[in-house]
PDB file of N, CA and C in Angstrom:
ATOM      1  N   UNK A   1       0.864  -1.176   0.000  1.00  0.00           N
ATOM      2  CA  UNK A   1       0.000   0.000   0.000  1.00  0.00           C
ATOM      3  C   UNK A   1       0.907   1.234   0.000  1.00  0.00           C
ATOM      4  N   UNK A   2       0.326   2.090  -1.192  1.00  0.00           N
ATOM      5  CA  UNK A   2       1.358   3.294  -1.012  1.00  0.00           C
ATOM      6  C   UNK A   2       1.000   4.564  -0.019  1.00  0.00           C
ATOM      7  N   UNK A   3       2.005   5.353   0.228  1.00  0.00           N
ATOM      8  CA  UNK A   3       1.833   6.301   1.160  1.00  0.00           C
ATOM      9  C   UNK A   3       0.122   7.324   1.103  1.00  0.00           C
ATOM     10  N   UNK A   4      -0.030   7.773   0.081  1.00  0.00           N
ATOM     11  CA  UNK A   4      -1.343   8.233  -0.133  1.00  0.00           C
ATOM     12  C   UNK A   4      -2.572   7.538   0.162  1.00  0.00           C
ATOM     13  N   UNK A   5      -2.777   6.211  -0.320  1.00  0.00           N
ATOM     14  CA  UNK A   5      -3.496   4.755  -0.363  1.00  0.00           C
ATOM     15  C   UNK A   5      -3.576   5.369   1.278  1.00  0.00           C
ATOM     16  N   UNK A   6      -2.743   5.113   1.846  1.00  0.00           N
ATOM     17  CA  UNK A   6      -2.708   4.854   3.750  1.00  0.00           C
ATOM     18  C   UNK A   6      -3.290   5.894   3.792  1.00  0.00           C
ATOM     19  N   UNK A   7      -2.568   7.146   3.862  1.00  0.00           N
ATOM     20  CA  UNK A   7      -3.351   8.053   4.725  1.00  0.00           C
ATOM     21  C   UNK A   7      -5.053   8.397   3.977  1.00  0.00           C
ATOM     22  N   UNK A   8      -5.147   8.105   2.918  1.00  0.00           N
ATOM     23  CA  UNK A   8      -6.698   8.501   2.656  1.00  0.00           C
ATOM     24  C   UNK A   8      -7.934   7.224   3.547  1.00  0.00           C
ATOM     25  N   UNK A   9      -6.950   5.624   3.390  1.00  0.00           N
ATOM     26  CA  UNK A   9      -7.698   4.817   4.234  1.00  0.00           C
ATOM     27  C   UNK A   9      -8.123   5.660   5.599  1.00  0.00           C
ATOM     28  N   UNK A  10      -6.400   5.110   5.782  1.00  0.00           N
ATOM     29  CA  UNK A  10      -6.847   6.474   7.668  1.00  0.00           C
ATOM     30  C   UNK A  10      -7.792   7.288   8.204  1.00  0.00           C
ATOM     31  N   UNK A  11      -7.937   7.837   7.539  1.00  0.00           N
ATOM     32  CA  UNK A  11      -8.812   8.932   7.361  1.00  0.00           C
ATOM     33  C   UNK A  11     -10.167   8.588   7.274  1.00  0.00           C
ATOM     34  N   UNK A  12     -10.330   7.754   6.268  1.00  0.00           N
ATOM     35  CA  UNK A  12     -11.488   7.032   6.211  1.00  0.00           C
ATOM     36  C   UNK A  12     -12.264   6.250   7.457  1.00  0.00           C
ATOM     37  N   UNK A  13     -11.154   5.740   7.950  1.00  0.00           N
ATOM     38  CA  UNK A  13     -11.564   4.576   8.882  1.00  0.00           C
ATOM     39  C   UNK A  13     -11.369   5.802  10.012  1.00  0.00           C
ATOM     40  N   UNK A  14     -11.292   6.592  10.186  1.00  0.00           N
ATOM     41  CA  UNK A  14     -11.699   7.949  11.107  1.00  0.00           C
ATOM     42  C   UNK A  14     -12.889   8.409  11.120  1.00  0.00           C
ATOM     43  N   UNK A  15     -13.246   7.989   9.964  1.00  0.00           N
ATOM     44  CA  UNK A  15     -14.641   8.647   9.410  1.00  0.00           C
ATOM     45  C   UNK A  15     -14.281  10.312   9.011  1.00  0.00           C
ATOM     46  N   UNK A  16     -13.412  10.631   9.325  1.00  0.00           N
ATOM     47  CA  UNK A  16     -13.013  11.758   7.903  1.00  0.00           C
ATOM     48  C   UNK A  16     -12.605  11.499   6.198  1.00  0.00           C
ATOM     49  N   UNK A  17     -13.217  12.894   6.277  1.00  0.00           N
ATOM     50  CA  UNK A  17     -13.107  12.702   4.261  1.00  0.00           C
ATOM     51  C   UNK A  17     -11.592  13.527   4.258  1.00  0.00           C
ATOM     52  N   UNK A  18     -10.680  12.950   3.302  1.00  0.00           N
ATOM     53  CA  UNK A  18      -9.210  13.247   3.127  1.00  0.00           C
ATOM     54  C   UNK A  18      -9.512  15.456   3.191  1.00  0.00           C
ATOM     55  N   UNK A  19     -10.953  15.983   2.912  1.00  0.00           N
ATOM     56  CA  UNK A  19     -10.392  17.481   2.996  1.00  0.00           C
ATOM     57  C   UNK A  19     -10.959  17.542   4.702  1.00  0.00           C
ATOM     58  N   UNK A  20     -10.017  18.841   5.328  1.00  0.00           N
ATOM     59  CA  UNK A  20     -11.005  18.695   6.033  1.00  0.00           C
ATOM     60  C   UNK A  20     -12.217  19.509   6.640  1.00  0.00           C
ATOM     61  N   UNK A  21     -12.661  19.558   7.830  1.00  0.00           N
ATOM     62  CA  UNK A  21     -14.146  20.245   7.784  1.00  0.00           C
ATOM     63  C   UNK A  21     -13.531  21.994   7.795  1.00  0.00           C
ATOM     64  N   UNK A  22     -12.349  22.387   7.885  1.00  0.00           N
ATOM     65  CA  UNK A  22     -12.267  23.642   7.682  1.00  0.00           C
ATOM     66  C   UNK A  22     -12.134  24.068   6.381  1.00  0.00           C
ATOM     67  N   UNK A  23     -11.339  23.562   5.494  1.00  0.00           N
ATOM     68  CA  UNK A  23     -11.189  23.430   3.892  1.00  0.00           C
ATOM     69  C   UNK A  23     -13.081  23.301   3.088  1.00  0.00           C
ATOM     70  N   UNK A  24     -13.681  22.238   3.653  1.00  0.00           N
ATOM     71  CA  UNK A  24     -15.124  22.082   3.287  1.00  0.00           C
ATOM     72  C   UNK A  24     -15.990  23.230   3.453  1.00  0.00           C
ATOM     73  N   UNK A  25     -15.755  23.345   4.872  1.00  0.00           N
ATOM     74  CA  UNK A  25     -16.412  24.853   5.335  1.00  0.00           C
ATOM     75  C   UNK A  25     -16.509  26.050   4.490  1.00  0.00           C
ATOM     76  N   UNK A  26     -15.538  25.914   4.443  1.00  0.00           N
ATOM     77  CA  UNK A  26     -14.964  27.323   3.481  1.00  0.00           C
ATOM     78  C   UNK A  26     -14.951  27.347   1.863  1.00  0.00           C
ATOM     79  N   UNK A  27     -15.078  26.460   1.201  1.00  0.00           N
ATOM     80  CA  UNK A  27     -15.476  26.036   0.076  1.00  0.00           C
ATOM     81  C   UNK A  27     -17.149  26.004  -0.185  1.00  0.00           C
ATOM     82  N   UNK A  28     -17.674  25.070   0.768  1.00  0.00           N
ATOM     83  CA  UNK A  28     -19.108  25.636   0.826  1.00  0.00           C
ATOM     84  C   UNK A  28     -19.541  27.211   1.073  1.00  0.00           C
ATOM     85  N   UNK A  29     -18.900  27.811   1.316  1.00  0.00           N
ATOM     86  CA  UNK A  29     -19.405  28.853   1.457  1.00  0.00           C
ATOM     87  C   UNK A  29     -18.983  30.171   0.151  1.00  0.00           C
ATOM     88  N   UNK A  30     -17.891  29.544  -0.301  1.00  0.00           N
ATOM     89  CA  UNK A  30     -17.832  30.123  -1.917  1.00  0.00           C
ATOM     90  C   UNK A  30     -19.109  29.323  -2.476  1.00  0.00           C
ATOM     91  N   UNK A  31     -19.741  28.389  -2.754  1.00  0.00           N
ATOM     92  CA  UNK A  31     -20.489  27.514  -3.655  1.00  0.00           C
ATOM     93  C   UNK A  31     -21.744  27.885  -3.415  1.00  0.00           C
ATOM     94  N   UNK A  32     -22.040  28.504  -2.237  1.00  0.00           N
ATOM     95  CA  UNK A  32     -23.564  29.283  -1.720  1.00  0.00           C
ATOM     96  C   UNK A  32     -23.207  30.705  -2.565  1.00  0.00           C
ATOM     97  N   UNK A  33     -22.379  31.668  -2.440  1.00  0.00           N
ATOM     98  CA  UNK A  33     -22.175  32.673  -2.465  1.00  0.00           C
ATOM     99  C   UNK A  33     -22.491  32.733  -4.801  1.00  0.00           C
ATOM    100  N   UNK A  34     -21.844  31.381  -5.144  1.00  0.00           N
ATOM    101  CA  UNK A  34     -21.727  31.470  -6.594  1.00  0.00           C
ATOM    102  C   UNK A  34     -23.404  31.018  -6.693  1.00  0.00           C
ATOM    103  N   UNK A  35     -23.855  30.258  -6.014  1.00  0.00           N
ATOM    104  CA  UNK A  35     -24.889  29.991  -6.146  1.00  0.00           C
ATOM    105  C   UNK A  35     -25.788  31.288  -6.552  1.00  0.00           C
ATOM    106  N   UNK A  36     -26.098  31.585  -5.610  1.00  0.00           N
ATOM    107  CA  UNK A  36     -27.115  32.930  -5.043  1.00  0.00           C
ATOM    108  C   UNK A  36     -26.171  33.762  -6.459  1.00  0.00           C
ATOM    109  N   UNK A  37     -25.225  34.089  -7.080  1.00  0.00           N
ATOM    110  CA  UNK A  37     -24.807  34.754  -8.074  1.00  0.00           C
ATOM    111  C   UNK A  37     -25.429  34.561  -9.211  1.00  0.00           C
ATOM    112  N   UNK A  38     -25.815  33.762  -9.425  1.00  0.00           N
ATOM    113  CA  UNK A  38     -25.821  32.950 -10.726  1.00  0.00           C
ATOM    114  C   UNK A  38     -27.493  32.657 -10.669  1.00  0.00           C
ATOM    115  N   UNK A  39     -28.255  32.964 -10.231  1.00  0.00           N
ATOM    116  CA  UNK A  39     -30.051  33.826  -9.631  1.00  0.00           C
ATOM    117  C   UNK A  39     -29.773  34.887 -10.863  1.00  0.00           C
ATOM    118  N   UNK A  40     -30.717  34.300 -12.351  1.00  0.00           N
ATOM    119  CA  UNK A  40     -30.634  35.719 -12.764  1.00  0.00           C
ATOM    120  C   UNK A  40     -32.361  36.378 -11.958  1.00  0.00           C
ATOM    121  N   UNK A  41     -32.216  37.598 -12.101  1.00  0.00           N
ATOM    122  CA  UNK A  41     -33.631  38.389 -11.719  1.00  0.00           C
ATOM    123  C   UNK A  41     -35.156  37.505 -11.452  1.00  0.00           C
ATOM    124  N   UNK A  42     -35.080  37.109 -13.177  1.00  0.00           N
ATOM    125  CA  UNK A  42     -36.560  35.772 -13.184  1.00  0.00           C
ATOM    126  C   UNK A  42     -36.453  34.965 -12.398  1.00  0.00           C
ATOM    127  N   UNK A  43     -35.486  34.263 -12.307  1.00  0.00           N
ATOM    128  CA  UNK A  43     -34.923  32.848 -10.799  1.00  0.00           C
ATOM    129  C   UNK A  43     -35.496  33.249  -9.422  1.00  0.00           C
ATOM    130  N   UNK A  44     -34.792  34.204  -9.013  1.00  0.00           N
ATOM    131  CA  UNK A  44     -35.393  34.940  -7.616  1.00  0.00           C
ATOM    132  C   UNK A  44     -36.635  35.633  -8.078  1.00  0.00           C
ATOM    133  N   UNK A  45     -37.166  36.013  -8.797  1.00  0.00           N
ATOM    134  CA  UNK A  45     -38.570  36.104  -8.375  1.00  0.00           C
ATOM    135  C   UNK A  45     -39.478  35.468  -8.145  1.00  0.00           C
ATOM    136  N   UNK A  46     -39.199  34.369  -9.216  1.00  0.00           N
ATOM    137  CA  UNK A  46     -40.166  32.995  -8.988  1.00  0.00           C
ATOM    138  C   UNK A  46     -39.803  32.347  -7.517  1.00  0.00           C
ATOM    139  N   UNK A  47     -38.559  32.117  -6.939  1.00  0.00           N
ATOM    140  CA  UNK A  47     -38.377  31.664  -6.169  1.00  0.00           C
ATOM    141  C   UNK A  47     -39.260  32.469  -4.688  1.00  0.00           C
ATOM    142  N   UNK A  48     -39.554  33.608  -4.895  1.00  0.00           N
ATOM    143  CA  UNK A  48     -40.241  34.345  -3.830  1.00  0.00           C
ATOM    144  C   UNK A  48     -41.489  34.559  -4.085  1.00  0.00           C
ATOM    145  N   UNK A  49     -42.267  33.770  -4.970  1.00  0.00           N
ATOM    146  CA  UNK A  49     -43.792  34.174  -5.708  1.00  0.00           C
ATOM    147  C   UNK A  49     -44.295  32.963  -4.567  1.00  0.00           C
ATOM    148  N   UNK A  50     -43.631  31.599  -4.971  1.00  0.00           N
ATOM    149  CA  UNK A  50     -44.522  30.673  -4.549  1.00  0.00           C
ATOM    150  C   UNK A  50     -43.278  29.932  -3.056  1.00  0.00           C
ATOM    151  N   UNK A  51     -43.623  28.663  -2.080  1.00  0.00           N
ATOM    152  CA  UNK A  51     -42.699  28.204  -1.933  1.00  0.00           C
ATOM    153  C   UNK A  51     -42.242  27.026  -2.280  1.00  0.00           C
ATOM    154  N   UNK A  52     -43.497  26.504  -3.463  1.00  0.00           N
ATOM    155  CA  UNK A  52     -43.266  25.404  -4.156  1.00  0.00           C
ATOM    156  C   UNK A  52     -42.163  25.900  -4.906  1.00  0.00           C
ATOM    157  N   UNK A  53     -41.648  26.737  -5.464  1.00  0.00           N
ATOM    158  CA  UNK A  53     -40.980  26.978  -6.569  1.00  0.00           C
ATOM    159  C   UNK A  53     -39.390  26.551  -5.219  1.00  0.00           C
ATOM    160  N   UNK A  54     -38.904  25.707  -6.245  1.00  0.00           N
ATOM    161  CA  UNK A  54     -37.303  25.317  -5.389  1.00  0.00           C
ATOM    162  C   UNK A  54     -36.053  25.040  -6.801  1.00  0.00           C
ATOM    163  N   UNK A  55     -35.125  25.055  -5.449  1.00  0.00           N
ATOM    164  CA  UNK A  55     -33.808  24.931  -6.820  1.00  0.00           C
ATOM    165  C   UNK A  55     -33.268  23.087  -6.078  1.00  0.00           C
ATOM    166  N   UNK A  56     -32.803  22.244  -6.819  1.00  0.00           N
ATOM    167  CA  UNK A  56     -32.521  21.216  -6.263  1.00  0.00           C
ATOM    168  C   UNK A  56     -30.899  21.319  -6.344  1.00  0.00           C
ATOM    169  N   UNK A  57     -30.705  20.879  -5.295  1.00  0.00           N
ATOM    170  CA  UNK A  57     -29.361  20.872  -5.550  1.00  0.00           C
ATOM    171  C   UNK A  57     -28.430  19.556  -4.726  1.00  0.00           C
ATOM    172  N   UNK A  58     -27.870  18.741  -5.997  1.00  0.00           N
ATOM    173  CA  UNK A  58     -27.125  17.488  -5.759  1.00  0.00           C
ATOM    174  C   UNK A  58     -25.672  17.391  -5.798  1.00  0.00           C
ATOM    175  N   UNK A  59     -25.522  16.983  -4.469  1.00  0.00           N
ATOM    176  CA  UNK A  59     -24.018  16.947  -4.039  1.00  0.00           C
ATOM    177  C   UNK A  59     -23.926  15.486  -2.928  1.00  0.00           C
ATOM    178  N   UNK A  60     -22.230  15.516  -2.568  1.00  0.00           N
ATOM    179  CA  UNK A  60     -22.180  14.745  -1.664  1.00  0.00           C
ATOM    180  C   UNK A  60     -22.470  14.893   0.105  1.00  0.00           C
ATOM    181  N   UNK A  61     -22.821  14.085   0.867  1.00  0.00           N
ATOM    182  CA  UNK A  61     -23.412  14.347   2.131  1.00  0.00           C
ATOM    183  C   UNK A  61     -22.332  14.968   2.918  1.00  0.00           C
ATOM    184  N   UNK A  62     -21.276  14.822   2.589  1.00  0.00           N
ATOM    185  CA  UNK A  62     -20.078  16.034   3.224  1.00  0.00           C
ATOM    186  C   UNK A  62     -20.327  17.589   2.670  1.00  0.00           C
ATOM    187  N   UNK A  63     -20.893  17.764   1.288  1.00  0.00           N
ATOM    188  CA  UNK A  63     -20.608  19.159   1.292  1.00  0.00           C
ATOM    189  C   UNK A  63     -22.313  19.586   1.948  1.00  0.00           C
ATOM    190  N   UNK A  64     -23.174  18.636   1.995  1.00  0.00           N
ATOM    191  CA  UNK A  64     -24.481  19.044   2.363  1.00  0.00           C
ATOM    192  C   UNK A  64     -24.384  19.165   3.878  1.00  0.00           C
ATOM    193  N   UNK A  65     -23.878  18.546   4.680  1.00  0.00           N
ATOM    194  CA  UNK A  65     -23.388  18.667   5.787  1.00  0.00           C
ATOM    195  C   UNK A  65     -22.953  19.814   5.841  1.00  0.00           C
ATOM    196  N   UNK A  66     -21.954  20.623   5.704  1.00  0.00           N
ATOM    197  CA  UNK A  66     -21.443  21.729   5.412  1.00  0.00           C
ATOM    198  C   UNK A  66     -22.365  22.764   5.220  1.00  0.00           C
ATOM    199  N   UNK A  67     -23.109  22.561   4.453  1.00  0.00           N
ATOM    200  CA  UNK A  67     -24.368  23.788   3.811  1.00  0.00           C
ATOM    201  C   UNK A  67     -25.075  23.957   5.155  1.00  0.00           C
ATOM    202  N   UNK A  68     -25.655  22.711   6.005  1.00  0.00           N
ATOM    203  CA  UNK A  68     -26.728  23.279   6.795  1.00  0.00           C
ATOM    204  C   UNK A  68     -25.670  23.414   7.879  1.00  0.00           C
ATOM    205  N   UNK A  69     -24.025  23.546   8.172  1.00  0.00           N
ATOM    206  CA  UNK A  69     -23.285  24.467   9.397  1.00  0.00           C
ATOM    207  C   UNK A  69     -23.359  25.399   9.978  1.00  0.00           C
ATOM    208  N   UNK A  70     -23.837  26.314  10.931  1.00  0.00           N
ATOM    209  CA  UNK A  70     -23.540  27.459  10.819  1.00  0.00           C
ATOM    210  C   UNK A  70     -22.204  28.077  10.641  1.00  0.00           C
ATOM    211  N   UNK A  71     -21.015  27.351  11.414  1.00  0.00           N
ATOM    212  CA  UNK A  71     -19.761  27.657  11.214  1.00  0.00           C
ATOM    213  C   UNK A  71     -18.727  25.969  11.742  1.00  0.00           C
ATOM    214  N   UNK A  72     -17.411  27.058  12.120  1.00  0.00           N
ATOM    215  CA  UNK A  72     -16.804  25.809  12.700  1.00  0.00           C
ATOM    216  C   UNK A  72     -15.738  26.120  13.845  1.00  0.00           C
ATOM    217  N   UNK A  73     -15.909  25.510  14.756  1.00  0.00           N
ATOM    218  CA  UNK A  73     -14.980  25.571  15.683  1.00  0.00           C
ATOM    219  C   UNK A  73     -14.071  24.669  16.182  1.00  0.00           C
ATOM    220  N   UNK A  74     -13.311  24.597  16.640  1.00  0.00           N
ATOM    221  CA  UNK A  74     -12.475  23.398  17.404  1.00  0.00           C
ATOM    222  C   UNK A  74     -12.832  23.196  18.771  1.00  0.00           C
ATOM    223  N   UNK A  75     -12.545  21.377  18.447  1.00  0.00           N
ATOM    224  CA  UNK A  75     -13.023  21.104  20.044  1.00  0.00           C
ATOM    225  C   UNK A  75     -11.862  19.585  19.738  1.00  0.00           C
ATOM    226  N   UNK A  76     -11.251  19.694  20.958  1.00  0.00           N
ATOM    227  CA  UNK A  76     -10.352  19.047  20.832  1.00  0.00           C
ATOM    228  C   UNK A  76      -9.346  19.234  20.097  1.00  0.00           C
ATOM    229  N   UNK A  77      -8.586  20.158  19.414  1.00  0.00           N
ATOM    230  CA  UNK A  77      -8.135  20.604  18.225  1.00  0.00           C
ATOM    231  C   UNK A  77      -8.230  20.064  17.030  1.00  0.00           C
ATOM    232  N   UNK A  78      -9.538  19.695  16.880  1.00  0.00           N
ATOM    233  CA  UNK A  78      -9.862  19.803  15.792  1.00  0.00           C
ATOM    234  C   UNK A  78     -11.367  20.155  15.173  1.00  0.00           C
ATOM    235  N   UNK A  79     -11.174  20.700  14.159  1.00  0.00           N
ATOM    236  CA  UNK A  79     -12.228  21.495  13.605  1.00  0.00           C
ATOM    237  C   UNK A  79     -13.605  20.956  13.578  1.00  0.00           C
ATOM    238  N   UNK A  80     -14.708  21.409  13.623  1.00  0.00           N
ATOM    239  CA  UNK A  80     -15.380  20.541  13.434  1.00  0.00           C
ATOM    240  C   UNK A  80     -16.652  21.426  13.374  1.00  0.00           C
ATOM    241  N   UNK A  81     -17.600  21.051  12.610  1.00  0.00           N
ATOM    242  CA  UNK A  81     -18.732  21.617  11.811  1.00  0.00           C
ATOM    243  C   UNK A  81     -20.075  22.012  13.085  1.00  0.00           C
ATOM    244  N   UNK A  82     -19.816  23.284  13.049  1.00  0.00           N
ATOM    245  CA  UNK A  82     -21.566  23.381  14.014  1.00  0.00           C
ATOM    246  C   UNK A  82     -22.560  23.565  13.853  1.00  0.00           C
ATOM    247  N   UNK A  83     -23.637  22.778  14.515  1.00  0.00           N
ATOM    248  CA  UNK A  83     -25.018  22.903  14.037  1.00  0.00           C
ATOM    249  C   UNK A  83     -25.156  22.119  12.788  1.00  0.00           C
ATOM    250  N   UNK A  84     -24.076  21.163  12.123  1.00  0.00           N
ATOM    251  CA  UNK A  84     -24.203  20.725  10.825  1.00  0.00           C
ATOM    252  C   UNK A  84     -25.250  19.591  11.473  1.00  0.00           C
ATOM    253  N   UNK A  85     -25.892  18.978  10.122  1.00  0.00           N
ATOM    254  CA  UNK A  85     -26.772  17.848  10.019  1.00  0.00           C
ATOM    255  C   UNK A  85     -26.054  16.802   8.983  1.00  0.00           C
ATOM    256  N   UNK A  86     -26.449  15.878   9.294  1.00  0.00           N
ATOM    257  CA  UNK A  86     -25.681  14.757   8.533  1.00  0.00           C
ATOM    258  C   UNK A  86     -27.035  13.969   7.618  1.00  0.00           C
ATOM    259  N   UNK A  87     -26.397  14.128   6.294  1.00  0.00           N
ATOM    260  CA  UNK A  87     -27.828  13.702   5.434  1.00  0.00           C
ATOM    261  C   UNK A  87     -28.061  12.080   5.029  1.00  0.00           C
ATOM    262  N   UNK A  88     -29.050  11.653   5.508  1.00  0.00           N
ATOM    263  CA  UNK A  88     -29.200  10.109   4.718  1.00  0.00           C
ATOM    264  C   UNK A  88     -29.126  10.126   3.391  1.00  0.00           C
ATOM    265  N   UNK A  89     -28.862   9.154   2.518  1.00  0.00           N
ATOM    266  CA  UNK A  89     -29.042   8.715   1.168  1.00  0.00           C
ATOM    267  C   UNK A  89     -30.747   9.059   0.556  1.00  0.00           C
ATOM    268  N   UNK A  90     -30.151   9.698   0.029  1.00  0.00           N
ATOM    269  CA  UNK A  90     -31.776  10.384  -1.109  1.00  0.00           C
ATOM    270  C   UNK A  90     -32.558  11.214  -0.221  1.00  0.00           C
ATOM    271  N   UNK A  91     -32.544  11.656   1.410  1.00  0.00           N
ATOM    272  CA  UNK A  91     -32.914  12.663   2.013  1.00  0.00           C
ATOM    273  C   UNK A  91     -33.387  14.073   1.107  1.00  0.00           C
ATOM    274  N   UNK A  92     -34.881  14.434   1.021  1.00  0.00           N
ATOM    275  CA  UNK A  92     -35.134  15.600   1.052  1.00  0.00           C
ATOM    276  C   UNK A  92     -34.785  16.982   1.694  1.00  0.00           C
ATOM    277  N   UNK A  93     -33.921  17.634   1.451  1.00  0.00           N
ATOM    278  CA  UNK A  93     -34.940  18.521   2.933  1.00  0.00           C
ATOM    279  C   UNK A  93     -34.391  20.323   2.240  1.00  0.00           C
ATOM    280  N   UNK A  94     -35.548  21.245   2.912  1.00  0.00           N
ATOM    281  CA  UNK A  94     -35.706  22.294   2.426  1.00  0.00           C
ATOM    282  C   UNK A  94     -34.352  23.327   3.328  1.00  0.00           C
ATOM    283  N   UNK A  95     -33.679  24.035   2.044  1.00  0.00           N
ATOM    284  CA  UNK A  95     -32.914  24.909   2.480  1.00  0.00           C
ATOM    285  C   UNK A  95     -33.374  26.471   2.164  1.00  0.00           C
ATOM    286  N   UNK A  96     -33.056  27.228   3.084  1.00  0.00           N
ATOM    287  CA  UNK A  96     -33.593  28.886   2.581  1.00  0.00           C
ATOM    288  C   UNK A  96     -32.484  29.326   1.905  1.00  0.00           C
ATOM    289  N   UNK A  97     -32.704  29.849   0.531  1.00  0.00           N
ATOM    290  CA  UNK A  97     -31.533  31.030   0.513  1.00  0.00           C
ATOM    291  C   UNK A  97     -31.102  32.239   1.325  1.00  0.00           C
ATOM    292  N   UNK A  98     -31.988  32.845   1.842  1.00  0.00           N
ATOM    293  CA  UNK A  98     -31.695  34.066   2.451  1.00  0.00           C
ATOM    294  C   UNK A  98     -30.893  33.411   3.957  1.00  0.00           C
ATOM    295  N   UNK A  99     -31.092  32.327   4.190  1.00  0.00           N
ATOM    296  CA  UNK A  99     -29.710  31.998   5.437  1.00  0.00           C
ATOM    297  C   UNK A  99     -28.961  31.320   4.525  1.00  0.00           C
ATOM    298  N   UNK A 100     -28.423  31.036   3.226  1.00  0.00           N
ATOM    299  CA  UNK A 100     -27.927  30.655   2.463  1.00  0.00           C
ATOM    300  C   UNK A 100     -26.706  32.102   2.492  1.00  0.00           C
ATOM    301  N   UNK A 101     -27.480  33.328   1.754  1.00  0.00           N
ATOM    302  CA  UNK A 101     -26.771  34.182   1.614  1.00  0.00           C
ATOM    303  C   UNK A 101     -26.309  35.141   3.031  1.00  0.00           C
ATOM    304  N   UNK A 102     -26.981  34.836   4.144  1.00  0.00           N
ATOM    305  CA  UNK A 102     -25.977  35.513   5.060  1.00  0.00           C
ATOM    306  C   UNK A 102     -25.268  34.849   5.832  1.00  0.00           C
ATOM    307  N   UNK A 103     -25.535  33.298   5.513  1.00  0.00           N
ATOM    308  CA  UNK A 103     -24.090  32.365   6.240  1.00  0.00           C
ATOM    309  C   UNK A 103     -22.991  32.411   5.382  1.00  0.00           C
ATOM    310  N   UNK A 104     -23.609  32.955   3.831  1.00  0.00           N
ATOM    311  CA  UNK A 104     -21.687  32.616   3.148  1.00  0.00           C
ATOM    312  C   UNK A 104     -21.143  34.052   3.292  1.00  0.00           C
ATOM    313  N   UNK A 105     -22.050  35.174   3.876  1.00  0.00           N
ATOM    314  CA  UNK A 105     -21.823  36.618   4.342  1.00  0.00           C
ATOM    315  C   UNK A 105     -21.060  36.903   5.338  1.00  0.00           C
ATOM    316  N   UNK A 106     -21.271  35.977   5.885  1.00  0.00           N
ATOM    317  CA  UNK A 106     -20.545  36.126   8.190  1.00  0.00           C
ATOM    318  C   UNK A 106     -19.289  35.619   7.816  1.00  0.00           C
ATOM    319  N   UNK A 107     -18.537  35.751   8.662  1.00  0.00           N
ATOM    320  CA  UNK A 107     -17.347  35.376   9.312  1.00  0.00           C
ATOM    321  C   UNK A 107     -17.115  34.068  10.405  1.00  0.00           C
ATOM    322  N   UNK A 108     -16.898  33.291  10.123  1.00  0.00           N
ATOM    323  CA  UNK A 108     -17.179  32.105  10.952  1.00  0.00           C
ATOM    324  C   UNK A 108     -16.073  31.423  11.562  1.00  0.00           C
ATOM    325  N   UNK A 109     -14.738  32.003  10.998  1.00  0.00           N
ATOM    326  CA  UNK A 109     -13.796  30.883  11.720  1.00  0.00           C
ATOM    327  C   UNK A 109     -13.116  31.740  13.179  1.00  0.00           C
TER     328      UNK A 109
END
């Protein structure tokens, strides 16, 4: 097994993903910010007419984890996601933009 091979197992069998929750953190929060960018005018209006009207959005349960964080702090020295939720396989669930756009707004670390 080569050196990389190991430490990504490691990690694994930690139940961490090789980035970690501060790198994620902070990446999710560019990906909200491009999100909410990329809303031309018609997008957000419809999105505020009805609340059926939704945007779906498919990713892995680490960066969705991340999305519903408020931030991150250390405990134990190491980082770790607050207020995150951890998503089952094919889980629904409704996110707001407007805490979309002022969590990738704040300052969190």
């Amino acid at each position: 097994m080569d050196y990389v091979h190991k430490v990504v197992m490691d990690k694994y069998m930690q139940g961490r993903g090789v980035e970690g929750n501060s790198g994620i953190y902070k990446r999710v929060q560019e990906i909200k910010h491009q999100l909410i960018e990329e809303l031309t005018p018609e997008m957000k209006e419809k999105l505020q007419e009805s609340p059926l009207n939704k945007i779906l959005l498919v990713t892995h349960s680490r960066v969705l984890q991340a999305f519903s964080a408020s931030g991150i702090k250390k405990v134990k020295g190491e980082n770790t996601l607050v207020d995150a939720r951890y998503f089952q396989n094919c889980e629904v669930v409704p996110f707001k933009s407007a805490e979309s756009k002022q969590n990738s707004e704040e300052e969190h670390l």
